[in-house]
N, C-alpha and C. Protein backbone atom coordinates (compact mmCIF):
# COMPACT_ATOMS: atom_id res chain seq x y z
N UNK A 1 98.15 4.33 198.24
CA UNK A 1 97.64 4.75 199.52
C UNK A 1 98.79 4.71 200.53
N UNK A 2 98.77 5.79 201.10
CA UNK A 2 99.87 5.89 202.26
C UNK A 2 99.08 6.20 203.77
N UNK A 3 99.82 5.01 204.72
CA UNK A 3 99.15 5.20 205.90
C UNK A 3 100.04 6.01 206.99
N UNK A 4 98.72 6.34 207.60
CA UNK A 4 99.67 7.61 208.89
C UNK A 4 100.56 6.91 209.70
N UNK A 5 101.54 7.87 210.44
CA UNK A 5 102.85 6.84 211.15
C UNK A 5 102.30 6.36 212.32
N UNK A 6 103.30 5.43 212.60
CA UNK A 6 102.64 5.05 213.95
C UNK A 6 102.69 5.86 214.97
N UNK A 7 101.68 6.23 215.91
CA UNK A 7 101.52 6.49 216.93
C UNK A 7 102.23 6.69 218.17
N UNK A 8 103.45 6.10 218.35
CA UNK A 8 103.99 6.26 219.65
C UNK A 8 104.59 7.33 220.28
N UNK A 9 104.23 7.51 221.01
CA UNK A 9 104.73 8.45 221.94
C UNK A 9 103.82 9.28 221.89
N UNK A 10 102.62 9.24 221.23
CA UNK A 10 101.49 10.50 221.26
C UNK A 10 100.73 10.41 222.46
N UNK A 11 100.60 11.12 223.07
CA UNK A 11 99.05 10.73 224.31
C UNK A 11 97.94 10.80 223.22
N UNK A 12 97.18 10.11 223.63
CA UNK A 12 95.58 10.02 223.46
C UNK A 12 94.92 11.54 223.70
N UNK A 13 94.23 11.78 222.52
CA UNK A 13 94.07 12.93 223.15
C UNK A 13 91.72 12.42 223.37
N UNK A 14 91.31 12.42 224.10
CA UNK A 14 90.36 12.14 224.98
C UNK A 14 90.03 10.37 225.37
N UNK A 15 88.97 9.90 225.17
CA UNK A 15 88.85 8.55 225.87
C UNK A 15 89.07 7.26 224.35
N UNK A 16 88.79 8.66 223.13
CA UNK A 16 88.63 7.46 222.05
C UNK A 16 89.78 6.48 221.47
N UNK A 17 89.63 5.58 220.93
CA UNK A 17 90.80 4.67 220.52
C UNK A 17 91.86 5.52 219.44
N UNK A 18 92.79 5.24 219.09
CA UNK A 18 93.79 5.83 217.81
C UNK A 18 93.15 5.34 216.45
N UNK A 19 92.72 6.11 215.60
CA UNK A 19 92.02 5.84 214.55
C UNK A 19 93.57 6.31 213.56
N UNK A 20 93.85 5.36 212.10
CA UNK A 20 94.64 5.62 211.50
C UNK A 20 94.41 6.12 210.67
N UNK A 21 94.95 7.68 209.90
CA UNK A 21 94.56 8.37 208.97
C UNK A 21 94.92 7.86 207.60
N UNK A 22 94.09 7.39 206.52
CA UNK A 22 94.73 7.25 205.54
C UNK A 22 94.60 8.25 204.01
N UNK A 23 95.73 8.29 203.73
CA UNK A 23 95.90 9.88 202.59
C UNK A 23 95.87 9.32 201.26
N UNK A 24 95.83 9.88 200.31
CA UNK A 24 95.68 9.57 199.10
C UNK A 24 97.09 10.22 198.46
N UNK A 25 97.56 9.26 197.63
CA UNK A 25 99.04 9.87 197.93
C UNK A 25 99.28 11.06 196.32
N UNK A 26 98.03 11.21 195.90
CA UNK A 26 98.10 11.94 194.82
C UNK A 26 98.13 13.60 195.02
N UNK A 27 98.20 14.72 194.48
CA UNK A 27 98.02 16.11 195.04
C UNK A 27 96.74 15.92 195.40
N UNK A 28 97.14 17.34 196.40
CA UNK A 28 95.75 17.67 197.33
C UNK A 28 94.57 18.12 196.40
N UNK A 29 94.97 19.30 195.39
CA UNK A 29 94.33 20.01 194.40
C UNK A 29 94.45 19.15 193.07
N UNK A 30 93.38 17.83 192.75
CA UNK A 30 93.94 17.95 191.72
C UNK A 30 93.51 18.49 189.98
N UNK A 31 92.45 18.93 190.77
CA UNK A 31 92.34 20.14 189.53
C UNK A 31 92.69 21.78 189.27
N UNK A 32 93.66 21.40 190.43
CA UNK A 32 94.32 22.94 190.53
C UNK A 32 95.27 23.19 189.07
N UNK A 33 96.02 22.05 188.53
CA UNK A 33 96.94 22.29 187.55
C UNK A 33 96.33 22.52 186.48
N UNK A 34 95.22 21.92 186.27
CA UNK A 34 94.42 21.68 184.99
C UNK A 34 94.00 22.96 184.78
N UNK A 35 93.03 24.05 185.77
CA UNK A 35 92.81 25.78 185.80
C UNK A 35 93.68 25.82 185.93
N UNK A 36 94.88 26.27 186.32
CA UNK A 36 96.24 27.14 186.36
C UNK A 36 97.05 26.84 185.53
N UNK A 37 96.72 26.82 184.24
CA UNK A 37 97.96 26.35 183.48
C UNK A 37 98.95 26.66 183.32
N UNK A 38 99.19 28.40 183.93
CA UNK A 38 100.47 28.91 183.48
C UNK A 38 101.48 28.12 184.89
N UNK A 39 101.06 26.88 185.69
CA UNK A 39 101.96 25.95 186.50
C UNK A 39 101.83 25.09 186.13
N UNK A 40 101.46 24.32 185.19
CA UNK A 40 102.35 23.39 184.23
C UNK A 40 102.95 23.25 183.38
N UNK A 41 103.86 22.35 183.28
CA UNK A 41 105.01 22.36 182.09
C UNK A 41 104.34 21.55 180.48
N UNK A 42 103.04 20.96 180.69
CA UNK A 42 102.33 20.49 179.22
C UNK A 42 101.31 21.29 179.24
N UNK A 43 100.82 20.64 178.04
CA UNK A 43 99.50 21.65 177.05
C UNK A 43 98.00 21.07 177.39
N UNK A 44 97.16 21.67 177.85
CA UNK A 44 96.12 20.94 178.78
C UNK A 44 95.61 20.15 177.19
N UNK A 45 95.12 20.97 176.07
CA UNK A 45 94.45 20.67 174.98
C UNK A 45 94.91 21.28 174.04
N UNK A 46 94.60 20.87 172.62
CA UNK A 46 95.42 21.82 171.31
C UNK A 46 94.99 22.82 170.93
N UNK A 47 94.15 23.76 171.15
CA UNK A 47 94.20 25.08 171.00
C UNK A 47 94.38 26.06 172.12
N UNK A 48 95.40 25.25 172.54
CA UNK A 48 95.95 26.17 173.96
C UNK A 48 97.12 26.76 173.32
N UNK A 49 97.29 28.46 173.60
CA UNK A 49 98.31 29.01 173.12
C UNK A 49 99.20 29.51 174.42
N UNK A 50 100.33 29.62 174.46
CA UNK A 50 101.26 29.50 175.17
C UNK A 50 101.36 31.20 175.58
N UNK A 51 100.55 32.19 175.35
CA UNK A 51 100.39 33.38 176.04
C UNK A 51 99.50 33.55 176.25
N UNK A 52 98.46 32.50 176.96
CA UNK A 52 97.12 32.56 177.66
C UNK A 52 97.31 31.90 178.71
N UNK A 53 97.11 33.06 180.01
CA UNK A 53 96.55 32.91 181.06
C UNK A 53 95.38 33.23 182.14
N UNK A 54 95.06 32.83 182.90
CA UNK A 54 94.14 32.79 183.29
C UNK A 54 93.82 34.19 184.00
N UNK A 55 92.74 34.69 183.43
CA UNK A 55 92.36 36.09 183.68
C UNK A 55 90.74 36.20 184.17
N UNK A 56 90.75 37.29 185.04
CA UNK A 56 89.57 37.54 185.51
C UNK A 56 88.56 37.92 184.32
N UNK A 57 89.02 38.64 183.18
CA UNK A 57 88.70 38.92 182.23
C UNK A 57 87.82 37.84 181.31
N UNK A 58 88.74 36.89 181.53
CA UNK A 58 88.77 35.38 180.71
C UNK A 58 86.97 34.86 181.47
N UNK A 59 87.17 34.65 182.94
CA UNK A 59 86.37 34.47 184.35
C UNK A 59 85.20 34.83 183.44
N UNK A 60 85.27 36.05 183.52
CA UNK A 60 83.98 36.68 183.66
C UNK A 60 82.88 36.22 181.97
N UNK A 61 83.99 36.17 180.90
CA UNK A 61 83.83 35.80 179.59
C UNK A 61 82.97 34.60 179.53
N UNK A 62 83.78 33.37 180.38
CA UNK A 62 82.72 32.03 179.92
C UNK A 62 81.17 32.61 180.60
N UNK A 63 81.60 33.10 182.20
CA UNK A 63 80.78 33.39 182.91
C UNK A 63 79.35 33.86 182.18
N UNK A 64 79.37 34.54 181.37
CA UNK A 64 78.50 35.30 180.66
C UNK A 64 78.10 34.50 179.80
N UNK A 65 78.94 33.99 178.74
CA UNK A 65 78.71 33.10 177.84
C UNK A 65 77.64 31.77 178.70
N UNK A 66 78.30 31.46 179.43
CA UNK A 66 77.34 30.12 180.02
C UNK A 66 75.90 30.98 180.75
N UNK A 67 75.86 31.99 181.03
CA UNK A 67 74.72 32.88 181.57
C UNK A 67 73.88 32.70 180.15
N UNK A 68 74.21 33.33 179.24
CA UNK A 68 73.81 33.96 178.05
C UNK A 68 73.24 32.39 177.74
N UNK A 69 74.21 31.25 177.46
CA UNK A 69 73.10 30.08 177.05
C UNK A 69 71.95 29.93 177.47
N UNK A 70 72.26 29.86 179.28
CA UNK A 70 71.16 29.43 180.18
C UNK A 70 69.68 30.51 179.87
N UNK A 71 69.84 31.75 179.88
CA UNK A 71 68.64 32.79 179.22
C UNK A 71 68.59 32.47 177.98
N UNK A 72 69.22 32.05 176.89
CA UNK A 72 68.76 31.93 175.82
C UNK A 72 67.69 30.82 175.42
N UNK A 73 68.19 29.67 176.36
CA UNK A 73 67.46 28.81 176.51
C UNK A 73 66.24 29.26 177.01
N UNK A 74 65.74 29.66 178.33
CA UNK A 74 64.67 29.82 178.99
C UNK A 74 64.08 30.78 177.92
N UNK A 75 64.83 31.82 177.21
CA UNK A 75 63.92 32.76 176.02
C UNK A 75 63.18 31.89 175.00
N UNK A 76 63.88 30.80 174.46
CA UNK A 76 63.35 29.76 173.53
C UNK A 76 62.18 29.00 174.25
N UNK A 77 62.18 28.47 175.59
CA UNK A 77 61.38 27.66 176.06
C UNK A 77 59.94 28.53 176.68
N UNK A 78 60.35 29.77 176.57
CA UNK A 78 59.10 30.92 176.99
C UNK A 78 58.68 31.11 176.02
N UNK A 79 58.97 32.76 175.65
CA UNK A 79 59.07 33.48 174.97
C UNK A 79 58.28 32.45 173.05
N UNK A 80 59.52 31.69 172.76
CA UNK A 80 59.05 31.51 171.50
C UNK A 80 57.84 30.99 171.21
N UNK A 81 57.54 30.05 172.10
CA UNK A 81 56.20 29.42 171.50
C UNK A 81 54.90 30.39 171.93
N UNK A 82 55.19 31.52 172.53
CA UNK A 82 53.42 32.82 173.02
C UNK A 82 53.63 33.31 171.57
N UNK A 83 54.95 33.25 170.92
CA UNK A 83 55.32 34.52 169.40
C UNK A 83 54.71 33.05 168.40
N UNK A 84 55.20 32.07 168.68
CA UNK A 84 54.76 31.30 167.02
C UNK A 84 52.96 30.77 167.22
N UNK A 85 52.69 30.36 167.99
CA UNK A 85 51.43 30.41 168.26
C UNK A 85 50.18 31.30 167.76
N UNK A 86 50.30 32.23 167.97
CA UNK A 86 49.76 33.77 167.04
C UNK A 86 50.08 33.81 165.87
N UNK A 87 51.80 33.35 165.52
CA UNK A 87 52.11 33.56 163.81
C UNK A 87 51.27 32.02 163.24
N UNK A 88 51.11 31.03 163.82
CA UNK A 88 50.39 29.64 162.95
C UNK A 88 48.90 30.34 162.65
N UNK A 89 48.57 30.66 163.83
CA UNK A 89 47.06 31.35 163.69
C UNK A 89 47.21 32.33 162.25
N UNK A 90 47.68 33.52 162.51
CA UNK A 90 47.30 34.04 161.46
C UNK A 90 47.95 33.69 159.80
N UNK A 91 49.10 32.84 160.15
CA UNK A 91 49.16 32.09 158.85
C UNK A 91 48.39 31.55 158.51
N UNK A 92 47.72 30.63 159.26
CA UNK A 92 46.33 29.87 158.73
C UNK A 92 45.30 30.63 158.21
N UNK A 93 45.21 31.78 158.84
CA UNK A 93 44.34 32.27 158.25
C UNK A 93 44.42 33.38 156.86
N UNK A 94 45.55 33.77 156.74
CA UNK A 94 46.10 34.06 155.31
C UNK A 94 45.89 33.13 154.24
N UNK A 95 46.43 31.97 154.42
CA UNK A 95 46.45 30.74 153.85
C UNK A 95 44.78 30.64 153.42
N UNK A 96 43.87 30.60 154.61
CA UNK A 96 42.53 30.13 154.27
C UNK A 96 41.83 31.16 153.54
N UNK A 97 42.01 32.65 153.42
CA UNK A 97 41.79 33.39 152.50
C UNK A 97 42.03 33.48 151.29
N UNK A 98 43.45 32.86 150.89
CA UNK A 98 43.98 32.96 149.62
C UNK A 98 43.28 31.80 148.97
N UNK A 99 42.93 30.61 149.87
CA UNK A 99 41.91 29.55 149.27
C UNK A 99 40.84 29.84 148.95
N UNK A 100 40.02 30.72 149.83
CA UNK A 100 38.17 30.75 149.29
C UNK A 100 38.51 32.04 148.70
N UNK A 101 39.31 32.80 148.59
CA UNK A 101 39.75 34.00 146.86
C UNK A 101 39.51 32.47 145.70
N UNK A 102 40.63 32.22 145.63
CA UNK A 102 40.74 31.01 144.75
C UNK A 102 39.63 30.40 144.47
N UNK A 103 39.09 29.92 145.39
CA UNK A 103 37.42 28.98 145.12
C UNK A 103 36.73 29.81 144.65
N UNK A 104 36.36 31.56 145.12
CA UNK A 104 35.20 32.14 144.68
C UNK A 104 35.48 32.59 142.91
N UNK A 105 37.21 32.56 143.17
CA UNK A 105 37.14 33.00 141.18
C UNK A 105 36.76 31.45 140.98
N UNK A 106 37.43 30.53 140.69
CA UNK A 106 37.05 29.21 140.36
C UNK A 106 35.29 28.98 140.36
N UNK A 107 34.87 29.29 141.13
CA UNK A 107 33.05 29.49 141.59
C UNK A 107 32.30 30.29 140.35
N UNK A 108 33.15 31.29 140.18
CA UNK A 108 32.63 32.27 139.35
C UNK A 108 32.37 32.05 138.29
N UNK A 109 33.72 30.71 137.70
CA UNK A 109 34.02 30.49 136.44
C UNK A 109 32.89 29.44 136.18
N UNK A 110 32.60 28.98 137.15
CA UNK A 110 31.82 27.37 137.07
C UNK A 110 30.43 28.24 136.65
N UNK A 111 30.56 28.94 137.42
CA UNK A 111 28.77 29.58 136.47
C UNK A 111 28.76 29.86 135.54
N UNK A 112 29.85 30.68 135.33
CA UNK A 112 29.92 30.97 133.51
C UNK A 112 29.94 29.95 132.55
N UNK A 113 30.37 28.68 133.19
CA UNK A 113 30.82 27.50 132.15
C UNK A 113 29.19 26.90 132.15
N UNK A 114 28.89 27.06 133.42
CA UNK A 114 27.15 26.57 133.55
C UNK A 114 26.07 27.06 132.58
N UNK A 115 26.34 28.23 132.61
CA UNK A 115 25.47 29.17 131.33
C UNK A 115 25.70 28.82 130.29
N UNK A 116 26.99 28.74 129.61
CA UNK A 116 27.84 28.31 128.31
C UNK A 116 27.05 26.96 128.09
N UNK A 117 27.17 25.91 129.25
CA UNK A 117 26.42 24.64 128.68
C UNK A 117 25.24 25.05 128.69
N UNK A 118 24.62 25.72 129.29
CA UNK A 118 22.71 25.50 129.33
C UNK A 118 22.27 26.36 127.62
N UNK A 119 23.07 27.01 127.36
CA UNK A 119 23.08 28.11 125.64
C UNK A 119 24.09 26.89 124.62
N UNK A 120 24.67 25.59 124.96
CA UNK A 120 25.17 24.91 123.82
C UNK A 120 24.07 24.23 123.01
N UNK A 121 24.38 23.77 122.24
CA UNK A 121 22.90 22.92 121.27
C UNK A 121 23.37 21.66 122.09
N UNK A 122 22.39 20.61 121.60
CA UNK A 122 22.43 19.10 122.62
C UNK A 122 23.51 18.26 121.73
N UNK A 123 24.07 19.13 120.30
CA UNK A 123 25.02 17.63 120.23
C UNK A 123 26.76 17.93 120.23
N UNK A 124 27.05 19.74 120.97
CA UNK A 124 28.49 19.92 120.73
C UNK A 124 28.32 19.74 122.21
N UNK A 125 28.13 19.72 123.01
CA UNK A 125 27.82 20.13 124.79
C UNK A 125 28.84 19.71 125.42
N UNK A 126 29.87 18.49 124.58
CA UNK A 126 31.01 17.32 125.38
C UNK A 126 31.91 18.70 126.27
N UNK A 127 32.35 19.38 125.07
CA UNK A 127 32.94 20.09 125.85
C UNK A 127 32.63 21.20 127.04
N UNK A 128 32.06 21.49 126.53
CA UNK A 128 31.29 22.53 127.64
C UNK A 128 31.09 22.05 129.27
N UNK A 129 30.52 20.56 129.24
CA UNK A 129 30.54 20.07 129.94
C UNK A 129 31.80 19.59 131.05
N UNK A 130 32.86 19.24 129.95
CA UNK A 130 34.49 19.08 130.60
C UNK A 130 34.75 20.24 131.46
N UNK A 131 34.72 21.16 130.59
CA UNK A 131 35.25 22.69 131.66
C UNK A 131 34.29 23.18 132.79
N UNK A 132 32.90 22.64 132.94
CA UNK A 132 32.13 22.74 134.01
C UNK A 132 32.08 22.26 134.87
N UNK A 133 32.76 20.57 134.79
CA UNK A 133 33.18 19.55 135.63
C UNK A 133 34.31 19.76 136.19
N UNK A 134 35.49 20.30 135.55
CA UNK A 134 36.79 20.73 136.25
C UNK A 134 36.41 21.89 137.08
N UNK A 135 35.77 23.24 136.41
CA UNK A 135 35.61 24.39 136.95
C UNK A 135 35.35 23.92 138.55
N UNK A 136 34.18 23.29 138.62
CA UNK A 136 33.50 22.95 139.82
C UNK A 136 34.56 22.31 140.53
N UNK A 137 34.73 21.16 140.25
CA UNK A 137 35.68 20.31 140.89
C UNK A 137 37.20 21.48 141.62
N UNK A 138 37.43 22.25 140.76
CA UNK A 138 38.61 23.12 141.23
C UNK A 138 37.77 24.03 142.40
N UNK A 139 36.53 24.75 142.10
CA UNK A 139 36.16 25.49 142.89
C UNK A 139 35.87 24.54 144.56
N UNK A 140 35.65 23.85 144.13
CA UNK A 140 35.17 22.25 145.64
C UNK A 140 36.18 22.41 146.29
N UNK A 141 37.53 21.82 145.75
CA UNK A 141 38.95 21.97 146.33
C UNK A 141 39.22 23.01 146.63
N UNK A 142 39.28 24.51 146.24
CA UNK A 142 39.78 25.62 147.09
C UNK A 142 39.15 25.75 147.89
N UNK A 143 37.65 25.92 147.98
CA UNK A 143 36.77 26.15 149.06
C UNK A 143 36.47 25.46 150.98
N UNK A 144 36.88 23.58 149.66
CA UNK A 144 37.21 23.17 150.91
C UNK A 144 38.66 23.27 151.67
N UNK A 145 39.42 23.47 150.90
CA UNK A 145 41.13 23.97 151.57
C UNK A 145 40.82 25.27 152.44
N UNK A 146 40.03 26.19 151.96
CA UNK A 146 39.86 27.57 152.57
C UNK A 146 38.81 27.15 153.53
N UNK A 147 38.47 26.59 154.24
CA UNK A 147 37.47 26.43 155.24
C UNK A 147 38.42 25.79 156.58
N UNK A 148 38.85 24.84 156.19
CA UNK A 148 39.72 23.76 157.03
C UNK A 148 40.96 24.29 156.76
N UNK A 149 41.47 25.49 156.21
CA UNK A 149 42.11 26.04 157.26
C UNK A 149 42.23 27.04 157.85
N UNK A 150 40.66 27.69 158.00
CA UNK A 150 40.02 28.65 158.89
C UNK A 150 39.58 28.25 160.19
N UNK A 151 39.38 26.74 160.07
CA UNK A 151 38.83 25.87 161.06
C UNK A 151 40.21 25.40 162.05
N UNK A 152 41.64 25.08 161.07
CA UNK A 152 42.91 24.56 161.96
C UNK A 152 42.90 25.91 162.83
N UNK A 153 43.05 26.94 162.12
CA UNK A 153 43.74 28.33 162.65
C UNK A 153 42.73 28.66 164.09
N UNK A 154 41.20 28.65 164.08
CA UNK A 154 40.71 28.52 165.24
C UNK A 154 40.81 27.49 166.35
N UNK A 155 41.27 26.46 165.79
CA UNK A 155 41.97 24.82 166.78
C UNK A 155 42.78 25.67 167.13
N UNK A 156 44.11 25.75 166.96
CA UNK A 156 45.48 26.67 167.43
C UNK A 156 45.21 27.68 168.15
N UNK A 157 44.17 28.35 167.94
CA UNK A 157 44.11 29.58 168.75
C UNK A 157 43.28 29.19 170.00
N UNK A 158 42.73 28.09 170.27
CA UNK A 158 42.01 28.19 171.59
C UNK A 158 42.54 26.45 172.52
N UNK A 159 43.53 26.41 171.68
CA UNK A 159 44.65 25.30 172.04
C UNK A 159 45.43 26.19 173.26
């Protein structure tokens, strides 16, 4: 810190006391060297090449670039979630179709396996019975997968 000289011989200039100015004894600018590199004699950072200077060209480049984040961002924070919102919906509901397809063949089969046991005699039936118990059991599971997620896809859509 460097303080202002003394005072003498100055008049006062109105009624107030002499206040002492104190300066900072470092440059005025001191991020002037750091942008202007082609006025310093070192390398600000290591992929600084020694025939780059500072151009309006250059200016306008981040300029855009840092524009371009800032909209890209606000496009992500708008924009994407009105577009995925609609795509969960109708995924879900693709999804919940391809399930009750699935359940109604599975459904289909369970009757056939139902008939098969009710036409077996009473002492081969073990099996008949196995594949009527799975049939069903598989048809239960798609049907209920294909419902609940006909049911998510309407949650999402009035979310």
């Amino acid at each position: 810190m460097v303080d202002a000289p003394d005072p003498t011989g100055v008049p006062p200039m109105g009624l107030h006391p002499h206040v002492p100015i104190v300066m900072d004894a470092a440059p005025l600018h001191k991020r002037t060297q750091y942008i202007y590199r082609q006025f310093t004699g070192h390398v600000p950072h290591k992929n600084f090449r020694h025939s780059q200077f500072v151009t309006m060209e250059g200016v306008w480049k981040r300029v855009a670039v840092r524009h371009g984040v800032r909209y890209g961002r606000e496009f992500f924070k708008h924009i994407v979630p009105a577009v995925l919102k609609p795509a969960r919906t109708l995924w879900n509901q693709l999804i919940g179709f391809l399930f009750l397809s699935f359940g109604a063949i599975f459904g289909v089969k369970t009757v056939r396996y139902g008939m098969d046991y009710m036409k077996a005699p009473p002492s081969g039936g073990t099996g008949e019975l196995i594949r009527l118990a799975m049939a069903g059991f598989c048809a239960f599971v798609m049907l209920w997968y294909g419902v609940s997620s006909f049911l998510r896809a309407r949650r999402i859509s009035r979310s």
